[in-house]
C-alpha atoms as a PDB file:
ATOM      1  CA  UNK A   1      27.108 116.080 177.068  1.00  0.00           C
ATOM      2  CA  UNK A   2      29.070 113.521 175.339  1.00  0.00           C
ATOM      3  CA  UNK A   3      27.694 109.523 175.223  1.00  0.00           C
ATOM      4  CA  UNK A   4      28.489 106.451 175.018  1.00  0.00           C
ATOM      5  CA  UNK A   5      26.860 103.952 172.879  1.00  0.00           C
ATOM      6  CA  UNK A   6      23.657 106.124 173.111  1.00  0.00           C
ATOM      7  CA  UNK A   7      23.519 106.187 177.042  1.00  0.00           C
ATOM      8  CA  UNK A   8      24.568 109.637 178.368  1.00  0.00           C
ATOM      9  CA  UNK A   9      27.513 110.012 180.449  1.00  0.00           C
ATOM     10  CA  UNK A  10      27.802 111.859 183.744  1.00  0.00           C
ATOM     11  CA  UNK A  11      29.217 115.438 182.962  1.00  0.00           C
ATOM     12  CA  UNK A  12      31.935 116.688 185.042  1.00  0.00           C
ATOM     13  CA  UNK A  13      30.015 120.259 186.260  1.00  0.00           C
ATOM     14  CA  UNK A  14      26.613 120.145 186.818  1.00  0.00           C
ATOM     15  CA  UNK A  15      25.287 123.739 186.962  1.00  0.00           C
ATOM     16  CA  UNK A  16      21.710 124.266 188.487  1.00  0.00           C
ATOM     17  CA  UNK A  17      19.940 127.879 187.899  1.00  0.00           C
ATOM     18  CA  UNK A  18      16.942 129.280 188.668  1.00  0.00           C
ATOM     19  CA  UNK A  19      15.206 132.083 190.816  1.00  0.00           C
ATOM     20  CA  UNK A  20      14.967 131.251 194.295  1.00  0.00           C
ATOM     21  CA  UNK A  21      12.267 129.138 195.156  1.00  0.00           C
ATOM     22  CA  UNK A  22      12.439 127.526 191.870  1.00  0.00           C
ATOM     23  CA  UNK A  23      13.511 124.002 193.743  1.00  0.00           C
ATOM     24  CA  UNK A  24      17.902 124.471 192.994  1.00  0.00           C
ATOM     25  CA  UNK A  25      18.842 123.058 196.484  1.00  0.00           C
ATOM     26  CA  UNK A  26      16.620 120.235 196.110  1.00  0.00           C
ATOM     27  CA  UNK A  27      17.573 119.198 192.820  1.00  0.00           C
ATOM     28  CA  UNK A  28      21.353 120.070 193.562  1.00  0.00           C
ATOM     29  CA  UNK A  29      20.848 118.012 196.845  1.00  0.00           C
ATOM     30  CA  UNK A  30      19.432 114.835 194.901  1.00  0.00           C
ATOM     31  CA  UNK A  31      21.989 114.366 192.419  1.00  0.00           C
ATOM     32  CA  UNK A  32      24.599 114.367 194.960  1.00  0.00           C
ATOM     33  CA  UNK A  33      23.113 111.740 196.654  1.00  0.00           C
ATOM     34  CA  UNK A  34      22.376 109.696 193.371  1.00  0.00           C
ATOM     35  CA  UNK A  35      26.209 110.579 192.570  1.00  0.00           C
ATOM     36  CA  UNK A  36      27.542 109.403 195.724  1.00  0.00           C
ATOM     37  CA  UNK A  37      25.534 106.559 195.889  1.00  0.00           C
ATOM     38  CA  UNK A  38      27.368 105.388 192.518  1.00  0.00           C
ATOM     39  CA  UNK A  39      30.942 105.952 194.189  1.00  0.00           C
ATOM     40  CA  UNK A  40      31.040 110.274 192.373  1.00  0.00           C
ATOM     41  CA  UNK A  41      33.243 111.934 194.795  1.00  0.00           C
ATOM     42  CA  UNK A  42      30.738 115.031 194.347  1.00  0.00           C
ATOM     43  CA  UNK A  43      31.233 118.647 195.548  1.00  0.00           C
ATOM     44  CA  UNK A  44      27.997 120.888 195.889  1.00  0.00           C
ATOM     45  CA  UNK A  45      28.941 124.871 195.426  1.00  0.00           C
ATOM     46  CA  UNK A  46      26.606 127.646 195.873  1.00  0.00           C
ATOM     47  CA  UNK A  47      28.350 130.603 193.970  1.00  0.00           C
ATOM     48  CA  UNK A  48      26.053 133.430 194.667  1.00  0.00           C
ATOM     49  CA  UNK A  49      27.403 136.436 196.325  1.00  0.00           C
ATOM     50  CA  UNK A  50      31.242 135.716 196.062  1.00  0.00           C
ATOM     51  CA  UNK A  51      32.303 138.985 196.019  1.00  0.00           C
ATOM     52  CA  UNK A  52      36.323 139.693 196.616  1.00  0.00           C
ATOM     53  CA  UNK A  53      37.613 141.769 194.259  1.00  0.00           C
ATOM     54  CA  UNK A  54      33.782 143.484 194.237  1.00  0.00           C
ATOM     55  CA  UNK A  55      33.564 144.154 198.137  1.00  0.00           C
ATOM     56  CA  UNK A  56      35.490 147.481 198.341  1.00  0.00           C
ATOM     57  CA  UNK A  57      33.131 148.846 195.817  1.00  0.00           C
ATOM     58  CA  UNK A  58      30.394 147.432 197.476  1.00  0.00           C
ATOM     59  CA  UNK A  59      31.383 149.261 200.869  1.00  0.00           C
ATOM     60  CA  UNK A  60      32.005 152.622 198.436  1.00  0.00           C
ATOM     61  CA  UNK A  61      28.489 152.249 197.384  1.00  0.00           C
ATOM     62  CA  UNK A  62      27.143 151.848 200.873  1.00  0.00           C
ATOM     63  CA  UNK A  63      28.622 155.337 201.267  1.00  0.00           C
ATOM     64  CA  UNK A  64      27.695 156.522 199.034  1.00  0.00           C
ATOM     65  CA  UNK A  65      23.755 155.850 198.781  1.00  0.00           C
ATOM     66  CA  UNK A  66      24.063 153.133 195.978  1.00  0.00           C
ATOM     67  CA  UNK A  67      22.892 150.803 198.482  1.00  0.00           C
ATOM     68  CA  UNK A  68      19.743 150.569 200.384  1.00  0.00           C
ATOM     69  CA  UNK A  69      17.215 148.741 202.796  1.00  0.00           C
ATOM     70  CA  UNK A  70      13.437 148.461 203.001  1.00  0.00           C
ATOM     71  CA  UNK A  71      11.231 146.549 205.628  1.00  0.00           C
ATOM     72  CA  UNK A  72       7.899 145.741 204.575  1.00  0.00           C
ATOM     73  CA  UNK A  73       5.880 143.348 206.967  1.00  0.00           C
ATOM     74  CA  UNK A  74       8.969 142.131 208.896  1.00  0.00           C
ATOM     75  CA  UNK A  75      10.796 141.153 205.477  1.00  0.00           C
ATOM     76  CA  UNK A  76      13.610 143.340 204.937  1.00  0.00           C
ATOM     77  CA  UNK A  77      14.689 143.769 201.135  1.00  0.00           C
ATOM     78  CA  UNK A  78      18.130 145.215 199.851  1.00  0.00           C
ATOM     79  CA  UNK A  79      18.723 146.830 197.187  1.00  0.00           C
ATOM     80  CA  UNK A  80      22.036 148.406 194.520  1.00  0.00           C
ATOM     81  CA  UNK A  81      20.995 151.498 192.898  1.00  0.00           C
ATOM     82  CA  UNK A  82      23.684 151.009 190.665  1.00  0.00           C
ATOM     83  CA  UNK A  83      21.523 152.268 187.407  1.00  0.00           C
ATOM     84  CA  UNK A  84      21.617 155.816 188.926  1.00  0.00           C
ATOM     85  CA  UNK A  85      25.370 156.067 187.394  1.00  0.00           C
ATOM     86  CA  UNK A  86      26.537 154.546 184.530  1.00  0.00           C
ATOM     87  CA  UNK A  87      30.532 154.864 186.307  1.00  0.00           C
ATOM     88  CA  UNK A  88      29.233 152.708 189.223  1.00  0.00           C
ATOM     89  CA  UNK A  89      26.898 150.293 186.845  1.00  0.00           C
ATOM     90  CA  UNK A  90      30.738 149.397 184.641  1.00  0.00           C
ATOM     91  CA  UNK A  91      32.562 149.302 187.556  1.00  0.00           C
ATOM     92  CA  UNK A  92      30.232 146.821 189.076  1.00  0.00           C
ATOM     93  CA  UNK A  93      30.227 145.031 185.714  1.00  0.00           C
ATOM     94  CA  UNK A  94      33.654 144.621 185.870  1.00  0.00           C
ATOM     95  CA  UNK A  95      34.436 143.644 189.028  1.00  0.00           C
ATOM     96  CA  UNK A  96      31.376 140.970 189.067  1.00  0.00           C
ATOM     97  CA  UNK A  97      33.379 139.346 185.781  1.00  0.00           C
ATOM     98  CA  UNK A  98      36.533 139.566 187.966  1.00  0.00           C
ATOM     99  CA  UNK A  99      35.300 137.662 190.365  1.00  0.00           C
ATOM    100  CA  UNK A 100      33.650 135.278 188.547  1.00  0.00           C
ATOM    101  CA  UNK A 101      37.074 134.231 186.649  1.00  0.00           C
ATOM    102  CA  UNK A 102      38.733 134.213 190.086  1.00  0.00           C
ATOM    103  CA  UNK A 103      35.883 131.527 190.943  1.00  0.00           C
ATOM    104  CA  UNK A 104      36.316 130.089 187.924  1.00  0.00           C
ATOM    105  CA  UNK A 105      39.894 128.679 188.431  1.00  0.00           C
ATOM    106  CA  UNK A 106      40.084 128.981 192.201  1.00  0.00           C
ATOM    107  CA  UNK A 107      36.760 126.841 193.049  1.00  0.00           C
ATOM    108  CA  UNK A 108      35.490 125.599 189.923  1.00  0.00           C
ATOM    109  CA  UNK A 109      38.825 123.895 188.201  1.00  0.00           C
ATOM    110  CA  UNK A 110      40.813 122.463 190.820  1.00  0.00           C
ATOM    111  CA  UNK A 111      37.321 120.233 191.738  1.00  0.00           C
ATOM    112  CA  UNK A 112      36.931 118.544 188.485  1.00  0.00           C
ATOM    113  CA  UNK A 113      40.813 117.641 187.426  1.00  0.00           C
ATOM    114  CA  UNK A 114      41.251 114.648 189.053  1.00  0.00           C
ATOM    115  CA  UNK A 115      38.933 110.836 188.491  1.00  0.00           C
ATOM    116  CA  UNK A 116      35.546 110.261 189.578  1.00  0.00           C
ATOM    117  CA  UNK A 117      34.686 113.840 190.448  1.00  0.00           C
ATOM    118  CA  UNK A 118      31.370 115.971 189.746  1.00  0.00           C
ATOM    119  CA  UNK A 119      30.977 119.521 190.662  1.00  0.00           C
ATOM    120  CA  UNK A 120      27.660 120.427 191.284  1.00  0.00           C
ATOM    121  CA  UNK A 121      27.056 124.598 190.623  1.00  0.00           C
ATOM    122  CA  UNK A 122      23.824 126.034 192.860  1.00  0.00           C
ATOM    123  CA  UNK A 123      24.148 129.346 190.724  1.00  0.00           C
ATOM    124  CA  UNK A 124      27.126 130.909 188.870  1.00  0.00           C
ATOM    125  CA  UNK A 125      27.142 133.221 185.934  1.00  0.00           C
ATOM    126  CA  UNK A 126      23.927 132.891 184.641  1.00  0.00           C
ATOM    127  CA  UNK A 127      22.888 133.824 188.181  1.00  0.00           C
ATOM    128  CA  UNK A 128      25.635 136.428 188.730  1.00  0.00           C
ATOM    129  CA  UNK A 129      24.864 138.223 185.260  1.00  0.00           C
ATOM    130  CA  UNK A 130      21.036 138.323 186.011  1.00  0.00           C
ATOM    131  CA  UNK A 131      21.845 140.130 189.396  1.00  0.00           C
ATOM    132  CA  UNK A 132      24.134 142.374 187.363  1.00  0.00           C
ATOM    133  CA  UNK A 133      21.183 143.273 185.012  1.00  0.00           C
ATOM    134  CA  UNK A 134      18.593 144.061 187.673  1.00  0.00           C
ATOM    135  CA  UNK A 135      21.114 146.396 189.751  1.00  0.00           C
ATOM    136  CA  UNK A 136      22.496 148.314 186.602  1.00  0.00           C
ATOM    137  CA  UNK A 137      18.571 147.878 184.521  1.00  0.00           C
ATOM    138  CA  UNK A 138      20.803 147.167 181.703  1.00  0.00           C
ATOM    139  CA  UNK A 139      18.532 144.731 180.379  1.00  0.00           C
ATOM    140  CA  UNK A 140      20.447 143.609 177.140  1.00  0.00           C
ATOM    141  CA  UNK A 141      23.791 143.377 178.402  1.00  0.00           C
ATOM    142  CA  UNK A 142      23.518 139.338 178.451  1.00  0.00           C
ATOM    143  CA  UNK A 143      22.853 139.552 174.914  1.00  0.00           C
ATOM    144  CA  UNK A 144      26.126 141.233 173.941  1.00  0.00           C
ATOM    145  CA  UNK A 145      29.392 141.280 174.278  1.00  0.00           C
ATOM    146  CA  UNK A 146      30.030 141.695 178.122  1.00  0.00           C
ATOM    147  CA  UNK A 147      27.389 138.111 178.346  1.00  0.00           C
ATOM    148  CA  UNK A 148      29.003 136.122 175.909  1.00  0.00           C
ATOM    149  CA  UNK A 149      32.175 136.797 178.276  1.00  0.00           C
ATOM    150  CA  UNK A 150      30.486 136.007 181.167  1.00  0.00           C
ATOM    151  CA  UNK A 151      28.799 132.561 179.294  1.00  0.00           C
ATOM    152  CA  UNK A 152      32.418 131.408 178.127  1.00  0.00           C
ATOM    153  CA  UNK A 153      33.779 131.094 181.667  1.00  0.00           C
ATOM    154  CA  UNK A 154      31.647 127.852 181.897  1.00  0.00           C
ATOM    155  CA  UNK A 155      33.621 125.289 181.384  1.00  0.00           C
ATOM    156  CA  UNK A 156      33.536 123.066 178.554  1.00  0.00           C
ATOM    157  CA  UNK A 157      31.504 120.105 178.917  1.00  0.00           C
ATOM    158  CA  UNK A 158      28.877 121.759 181.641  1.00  0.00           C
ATOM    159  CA  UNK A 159      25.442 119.952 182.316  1.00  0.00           C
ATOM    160  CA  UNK A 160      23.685 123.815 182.384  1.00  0.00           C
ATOM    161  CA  UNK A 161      19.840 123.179 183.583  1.00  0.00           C
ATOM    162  CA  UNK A 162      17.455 125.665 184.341  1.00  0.00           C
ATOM    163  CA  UNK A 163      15.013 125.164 187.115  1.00  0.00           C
ATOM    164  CA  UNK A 164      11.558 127.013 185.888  1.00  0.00           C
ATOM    165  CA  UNK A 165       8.509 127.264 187.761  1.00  0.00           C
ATOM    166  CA  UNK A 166       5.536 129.244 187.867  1.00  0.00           C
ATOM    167  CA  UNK A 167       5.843 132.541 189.702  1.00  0.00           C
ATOM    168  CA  UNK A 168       2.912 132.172 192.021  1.00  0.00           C
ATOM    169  CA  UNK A 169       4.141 128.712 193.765  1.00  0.00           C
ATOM    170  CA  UNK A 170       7.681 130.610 193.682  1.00  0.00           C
ATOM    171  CA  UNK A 171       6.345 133.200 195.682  1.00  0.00           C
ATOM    172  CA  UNK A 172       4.375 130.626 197.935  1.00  0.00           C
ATOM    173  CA  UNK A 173       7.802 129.201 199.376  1.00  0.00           C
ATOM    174  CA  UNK A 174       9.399 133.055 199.226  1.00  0.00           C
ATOM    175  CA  UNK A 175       7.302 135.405 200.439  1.00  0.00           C
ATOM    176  CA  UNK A 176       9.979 137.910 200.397  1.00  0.00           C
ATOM    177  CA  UNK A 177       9.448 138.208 196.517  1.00  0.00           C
ATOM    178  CA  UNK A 178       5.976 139.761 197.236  1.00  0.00           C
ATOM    179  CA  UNK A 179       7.721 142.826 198.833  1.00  0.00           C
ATOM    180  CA  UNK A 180      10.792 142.904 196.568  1.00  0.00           C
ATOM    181  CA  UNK A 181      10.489 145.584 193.791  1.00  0.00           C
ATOM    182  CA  UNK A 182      12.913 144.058 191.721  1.00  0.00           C
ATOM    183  CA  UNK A 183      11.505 139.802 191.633  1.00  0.00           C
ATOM    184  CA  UNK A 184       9.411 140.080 188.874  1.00  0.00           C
ATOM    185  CA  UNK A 185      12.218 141.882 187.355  1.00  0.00           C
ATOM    186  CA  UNK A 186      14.639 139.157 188.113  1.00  0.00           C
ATOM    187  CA  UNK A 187      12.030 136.386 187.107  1.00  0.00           C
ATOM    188  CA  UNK A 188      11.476 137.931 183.514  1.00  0.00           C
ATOM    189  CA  UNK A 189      15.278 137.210 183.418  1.00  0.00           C
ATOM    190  CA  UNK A 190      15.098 133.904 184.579  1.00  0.00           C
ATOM    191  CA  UNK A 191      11.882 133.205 182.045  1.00  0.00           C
ATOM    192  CA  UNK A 192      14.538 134.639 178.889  1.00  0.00           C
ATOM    193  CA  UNK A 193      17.030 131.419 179.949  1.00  0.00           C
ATOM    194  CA  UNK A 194      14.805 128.726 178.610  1.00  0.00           C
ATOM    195  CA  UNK A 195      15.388 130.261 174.882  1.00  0.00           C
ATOM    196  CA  UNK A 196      19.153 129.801 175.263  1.00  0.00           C
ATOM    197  CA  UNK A 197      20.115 126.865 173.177  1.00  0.00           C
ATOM    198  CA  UNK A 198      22.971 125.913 175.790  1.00  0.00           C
ATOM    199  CA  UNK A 199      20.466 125.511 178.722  1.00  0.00           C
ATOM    200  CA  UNK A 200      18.136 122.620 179.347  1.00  0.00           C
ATOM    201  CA  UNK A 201      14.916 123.872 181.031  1.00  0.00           C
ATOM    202  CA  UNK A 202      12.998 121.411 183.537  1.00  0.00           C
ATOM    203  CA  UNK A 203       9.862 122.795 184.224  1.00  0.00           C
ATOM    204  CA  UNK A 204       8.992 122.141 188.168  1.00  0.00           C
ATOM    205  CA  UNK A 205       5.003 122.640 188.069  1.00  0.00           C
ATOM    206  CA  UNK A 206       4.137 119.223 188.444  1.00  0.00           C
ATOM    207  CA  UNK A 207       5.407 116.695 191.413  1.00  0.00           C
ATOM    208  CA  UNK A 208       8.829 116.385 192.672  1.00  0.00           C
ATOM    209  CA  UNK A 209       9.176 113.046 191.833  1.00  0.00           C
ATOM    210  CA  UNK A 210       8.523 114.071 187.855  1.00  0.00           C
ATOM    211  CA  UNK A 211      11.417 117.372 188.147  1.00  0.00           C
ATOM    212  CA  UNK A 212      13.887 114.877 189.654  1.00  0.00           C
ATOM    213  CA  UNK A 213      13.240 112.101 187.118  1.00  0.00           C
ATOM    214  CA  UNK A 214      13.645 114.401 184.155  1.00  0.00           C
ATOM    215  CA  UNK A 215      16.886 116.008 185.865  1.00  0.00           C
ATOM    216  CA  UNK A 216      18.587 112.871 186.369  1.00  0.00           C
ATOM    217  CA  UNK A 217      17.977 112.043 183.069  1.00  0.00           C
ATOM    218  CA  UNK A 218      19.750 114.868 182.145  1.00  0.00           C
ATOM    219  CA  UNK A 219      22.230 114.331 184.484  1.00  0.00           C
ATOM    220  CA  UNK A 220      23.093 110.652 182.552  1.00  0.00           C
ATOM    221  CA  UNK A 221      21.296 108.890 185.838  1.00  0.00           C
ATOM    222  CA  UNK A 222      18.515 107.276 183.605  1.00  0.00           C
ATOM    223  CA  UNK A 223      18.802 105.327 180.323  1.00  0.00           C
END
């Protein structure tokens, strides 16, 4: 994040991560407002799930048995098998990094070319490879060379913050993890982020008003 005289500047893309329940919306929800309230014309995308070029394979896997569903309590919990074939598990791979450049300069660019604009990411490929990893178990793949492509589709310049919290007040406002055989998976993932030199990591264990102070600072709100 480039500055200005020491003060930090307001980056262009703001990208939030985090497992749900973490607090994304809320922190993606109070910078806009802080933005907006300084005349940012600011866009919020959530960028989860933005499957195109993935959906026919999706519907092949339904077929096929790649795909399931489980009800426990009420809660009902999907799951991609993918891992049970390593043809499925590329093609997935694939597709997912297809359609993560296709959000790249369909969404993502055309919102931050012009003036006084921020774009504000609730998940992208952080997010997007960490799903990838948990349906295909290949747990190293972020650490080679199919992450570092996914990682350099973020576009120069991103604010990249990590939302971490403690996995037992996670699963106090999602329930749903307690039944889901693949959350402490996916939060082990999550947990991995905060080494990543390019992310900053705000720590949401404490009160609101502390997580949003240290974002905005961050975010080049605070001096």
């Amino acid at each position: 994040m480039s500055t200005t005289e020491g003060v930090p500047s307001i980056p262009k893309v703001i990208y939030i991560m985090g497992i749900d329940g973490s607090g994304k919306t809320t922190v993606s929800e109070h910078l806009a407002k802080q933005l907006r309230a300084r005349g940012y014309t600011v866009h919020v995308l959530w960028l989860r799930f933005n499957h195109v070029i993935t959906k026919p394979l999706l519907g092949l896997c339904r077929i096929l048995g790649f795909t399931r569903y489980e009800i426990h309590d009420g809660i009902k919990v999907g799951y991609h098998d993918f891992y049970r074939s390593k043809t499925i598990s590329w093609l997935f791979i694939m597709f997912q990094y297809l359609d993560a450049v296709r959000i790249k300069y369909l969404k993502v660019l055309p919102k931050i070319r012009s003036g006084k604009n921020v774009l504000i990411l609730d998940r992208y490929v952080y997010d997007i490879l960490i799903d990838v990893m948990v349906d295909t178990r290949m747990d190293q793949l972020g650490k080679g060379k199919v992450g570092r492509a996914f990682k350099a589709l973020i576009p120069e310049g991103t604010l990249s913050v990590l939302i971490d919290r403690d996995l037992g007040k996670v699963l106090e406002v999602r329930p749903e993890g307690q039944v889901d055989d693949n959350f402490e998976h996916r939060y082990r993932f999550y947990k991995e982020l905060a080494f990543d030199p390019s992310v900053n990591t705000v720590t949401n264990d404490a009160s609101l008003e502390t997580l949003l102070s240290v974002v905005e600072g961050y975010a080049g709100l605070k001096q």
